[in-house]
N, C-alpha and C. Protein backbone atom coordinates (compact mmCIF):
# COMPACT_ATOMS: atom_id res chain seq x y z
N UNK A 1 25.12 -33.48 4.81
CA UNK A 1 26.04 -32.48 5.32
C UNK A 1 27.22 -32.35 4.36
N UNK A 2 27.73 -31.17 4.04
CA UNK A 2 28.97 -30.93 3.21
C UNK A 2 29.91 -30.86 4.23
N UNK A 3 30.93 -31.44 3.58
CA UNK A 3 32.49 -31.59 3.90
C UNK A 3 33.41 -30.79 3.47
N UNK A 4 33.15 -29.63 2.24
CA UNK A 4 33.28 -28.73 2.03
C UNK A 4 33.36 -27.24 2.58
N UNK A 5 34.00 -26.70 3.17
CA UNK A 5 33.43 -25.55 4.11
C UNK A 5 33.39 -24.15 3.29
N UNK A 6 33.23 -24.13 2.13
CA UNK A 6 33.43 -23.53 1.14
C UNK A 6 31.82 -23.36 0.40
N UNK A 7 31.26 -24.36 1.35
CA UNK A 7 29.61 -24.95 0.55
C UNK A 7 28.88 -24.41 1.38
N UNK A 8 28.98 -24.01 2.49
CA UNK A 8 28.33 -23.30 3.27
C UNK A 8 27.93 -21.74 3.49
N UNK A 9 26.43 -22.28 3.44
CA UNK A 9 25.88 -20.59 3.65
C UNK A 9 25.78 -19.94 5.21
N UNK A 10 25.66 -18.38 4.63
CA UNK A 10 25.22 -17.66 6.01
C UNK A 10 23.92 -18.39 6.60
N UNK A 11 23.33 -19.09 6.19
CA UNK A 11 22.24 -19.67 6.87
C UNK A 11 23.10 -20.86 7.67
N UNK A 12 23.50 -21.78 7.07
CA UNK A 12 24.05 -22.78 7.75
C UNK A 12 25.18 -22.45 8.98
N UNK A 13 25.79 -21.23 8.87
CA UNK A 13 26.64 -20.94 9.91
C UNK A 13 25.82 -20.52 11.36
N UNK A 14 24.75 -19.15 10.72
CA UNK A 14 23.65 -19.31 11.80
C UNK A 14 23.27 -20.52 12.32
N UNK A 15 22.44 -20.95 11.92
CA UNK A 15 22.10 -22.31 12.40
C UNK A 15 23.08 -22.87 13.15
N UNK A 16 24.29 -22.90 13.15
CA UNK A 16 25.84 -23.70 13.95
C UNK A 16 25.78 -22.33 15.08
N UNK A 17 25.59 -21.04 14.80
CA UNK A 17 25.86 -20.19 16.42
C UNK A 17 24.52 -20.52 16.64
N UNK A 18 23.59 -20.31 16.67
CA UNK A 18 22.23 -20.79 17.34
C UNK A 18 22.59 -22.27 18.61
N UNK A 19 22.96 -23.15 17.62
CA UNK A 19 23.30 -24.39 18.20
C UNK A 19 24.03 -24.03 19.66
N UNK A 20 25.41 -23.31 18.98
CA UNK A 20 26.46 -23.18 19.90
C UNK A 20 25.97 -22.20 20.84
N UNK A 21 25.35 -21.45 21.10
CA UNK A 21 24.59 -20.59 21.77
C UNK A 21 23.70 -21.67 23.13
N UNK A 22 22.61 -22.33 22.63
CA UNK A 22 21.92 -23.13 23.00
C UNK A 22 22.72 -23.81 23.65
N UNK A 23 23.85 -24.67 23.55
CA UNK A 23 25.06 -25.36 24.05
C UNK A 23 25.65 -24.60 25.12
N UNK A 24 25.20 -22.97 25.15
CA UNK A 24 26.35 -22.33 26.67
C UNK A 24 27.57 -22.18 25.83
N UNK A 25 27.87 -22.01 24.80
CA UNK A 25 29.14 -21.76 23.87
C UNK A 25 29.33 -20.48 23.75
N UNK A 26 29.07 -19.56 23.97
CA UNK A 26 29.11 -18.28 23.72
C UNK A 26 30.11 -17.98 22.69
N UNK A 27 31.27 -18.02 22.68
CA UNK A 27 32.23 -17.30 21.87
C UNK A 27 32.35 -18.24 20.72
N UNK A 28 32.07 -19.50 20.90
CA UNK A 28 31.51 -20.66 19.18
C UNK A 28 30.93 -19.58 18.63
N UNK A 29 29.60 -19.09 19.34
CA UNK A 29 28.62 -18.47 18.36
C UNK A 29 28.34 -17.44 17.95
N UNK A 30 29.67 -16.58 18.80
CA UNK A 30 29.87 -15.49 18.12
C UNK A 30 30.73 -15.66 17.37
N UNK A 31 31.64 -16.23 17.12
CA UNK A 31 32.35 -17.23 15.72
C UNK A 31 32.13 -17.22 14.46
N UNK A 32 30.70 -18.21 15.04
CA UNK A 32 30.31 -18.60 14.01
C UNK A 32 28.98 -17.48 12.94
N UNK A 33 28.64 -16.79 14.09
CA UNK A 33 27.98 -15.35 13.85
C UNK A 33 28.14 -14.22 12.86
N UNK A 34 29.45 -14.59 13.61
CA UNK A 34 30.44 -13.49 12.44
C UNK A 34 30.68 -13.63 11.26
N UNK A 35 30.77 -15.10 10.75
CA UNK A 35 30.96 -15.33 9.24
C UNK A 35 29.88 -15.71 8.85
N UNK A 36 29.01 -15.83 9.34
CA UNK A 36 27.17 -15.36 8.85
C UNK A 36 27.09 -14.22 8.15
N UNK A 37 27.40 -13.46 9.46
CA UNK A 37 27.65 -11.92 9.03
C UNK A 37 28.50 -11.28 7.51
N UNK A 38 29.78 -11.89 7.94
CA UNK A 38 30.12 -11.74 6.69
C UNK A 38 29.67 -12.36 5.53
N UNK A 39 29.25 -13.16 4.92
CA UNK A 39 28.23 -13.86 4.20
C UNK A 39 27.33 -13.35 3.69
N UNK A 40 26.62 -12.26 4.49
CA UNK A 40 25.27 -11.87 4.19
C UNK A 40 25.58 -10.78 3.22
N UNK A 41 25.17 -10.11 2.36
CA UNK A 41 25.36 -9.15 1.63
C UNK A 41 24.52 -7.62 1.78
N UNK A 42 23.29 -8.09 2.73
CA UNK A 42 22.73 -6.86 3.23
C UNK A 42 23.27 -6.47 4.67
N UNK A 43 23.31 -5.27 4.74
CA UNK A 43 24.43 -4.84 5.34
C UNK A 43 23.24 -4.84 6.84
N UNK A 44 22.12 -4.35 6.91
CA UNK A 44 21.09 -4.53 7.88
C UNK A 44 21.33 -5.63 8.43
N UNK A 45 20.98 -6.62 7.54
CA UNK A 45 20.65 -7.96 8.10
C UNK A 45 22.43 -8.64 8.96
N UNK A 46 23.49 -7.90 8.42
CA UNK A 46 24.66 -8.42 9.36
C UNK A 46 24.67 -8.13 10.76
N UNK A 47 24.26 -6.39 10.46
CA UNK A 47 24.23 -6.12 11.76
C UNK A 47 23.35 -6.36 12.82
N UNK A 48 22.15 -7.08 12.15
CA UNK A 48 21.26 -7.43 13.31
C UNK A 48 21.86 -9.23 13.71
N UNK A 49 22.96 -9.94 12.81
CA UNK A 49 23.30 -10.80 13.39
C UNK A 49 24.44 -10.88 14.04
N UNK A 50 25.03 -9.95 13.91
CA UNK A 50 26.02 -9.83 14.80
C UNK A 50 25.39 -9.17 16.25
N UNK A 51 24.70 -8.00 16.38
CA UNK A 51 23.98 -7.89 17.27
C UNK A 51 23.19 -8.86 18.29
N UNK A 52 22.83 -10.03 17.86
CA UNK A 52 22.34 -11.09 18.66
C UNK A 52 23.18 -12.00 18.47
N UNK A 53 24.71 -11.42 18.56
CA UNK A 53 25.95 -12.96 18.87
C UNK A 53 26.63 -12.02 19.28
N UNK A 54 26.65 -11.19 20.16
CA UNK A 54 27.84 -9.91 20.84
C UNK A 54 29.71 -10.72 21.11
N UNK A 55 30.30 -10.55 21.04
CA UNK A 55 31.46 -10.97 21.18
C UNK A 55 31.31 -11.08 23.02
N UNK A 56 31.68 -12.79 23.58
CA UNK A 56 31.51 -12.40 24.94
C UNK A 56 32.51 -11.58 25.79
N UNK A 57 34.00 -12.08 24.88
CA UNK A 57 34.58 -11.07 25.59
C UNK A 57 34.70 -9.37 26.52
N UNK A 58 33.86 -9.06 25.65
CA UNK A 58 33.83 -7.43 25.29
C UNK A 58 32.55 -7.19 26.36
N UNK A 59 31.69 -8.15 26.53
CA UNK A 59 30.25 -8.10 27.19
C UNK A 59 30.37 -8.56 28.62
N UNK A 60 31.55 -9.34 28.77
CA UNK A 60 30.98 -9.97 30.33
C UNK A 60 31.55 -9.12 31.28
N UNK A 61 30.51 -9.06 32.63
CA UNK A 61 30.43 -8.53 33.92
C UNK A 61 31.62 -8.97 34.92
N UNK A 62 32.14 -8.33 35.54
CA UNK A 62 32.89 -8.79 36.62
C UNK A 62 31.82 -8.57 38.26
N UNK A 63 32.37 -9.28 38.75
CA UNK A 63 31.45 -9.60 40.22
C UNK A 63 32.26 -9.67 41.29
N UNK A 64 32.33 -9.12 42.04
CA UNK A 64 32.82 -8.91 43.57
C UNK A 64 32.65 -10.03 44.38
């Protein structure tokens, strides 16, 4: 593991929202999603990862 956070790829950040996702973390992994996203250099491939890490804020339901 690097100690470096400077060493880390858009893969390795995925891999950390996946985690945090899996964990019930929601907003970790859209976090961590996001600088995947930014990372990536094809502009497709951001938006389909940001797309499957939605910001929860913006997404959650209210209930009566």
């Amino acid at each position: 593991m690097t100690r470096d956070p400077a060493d880390l790829t858009a893969v390795d950040y995925l891999d950390g929202a996946r985690e945090m996702a899996a964990a019930d973390r929601p907003f970790l992994a859209h976090l961590l999603a996001e600088e995947a996203a930014q990372r990536t250099t094809d502009l497709a491939t951001a938006a389909g990862i940001r797309a499957s890490f939605p910001d929860p804020t913006t997404t959650r339901t209210e209930t009566d």
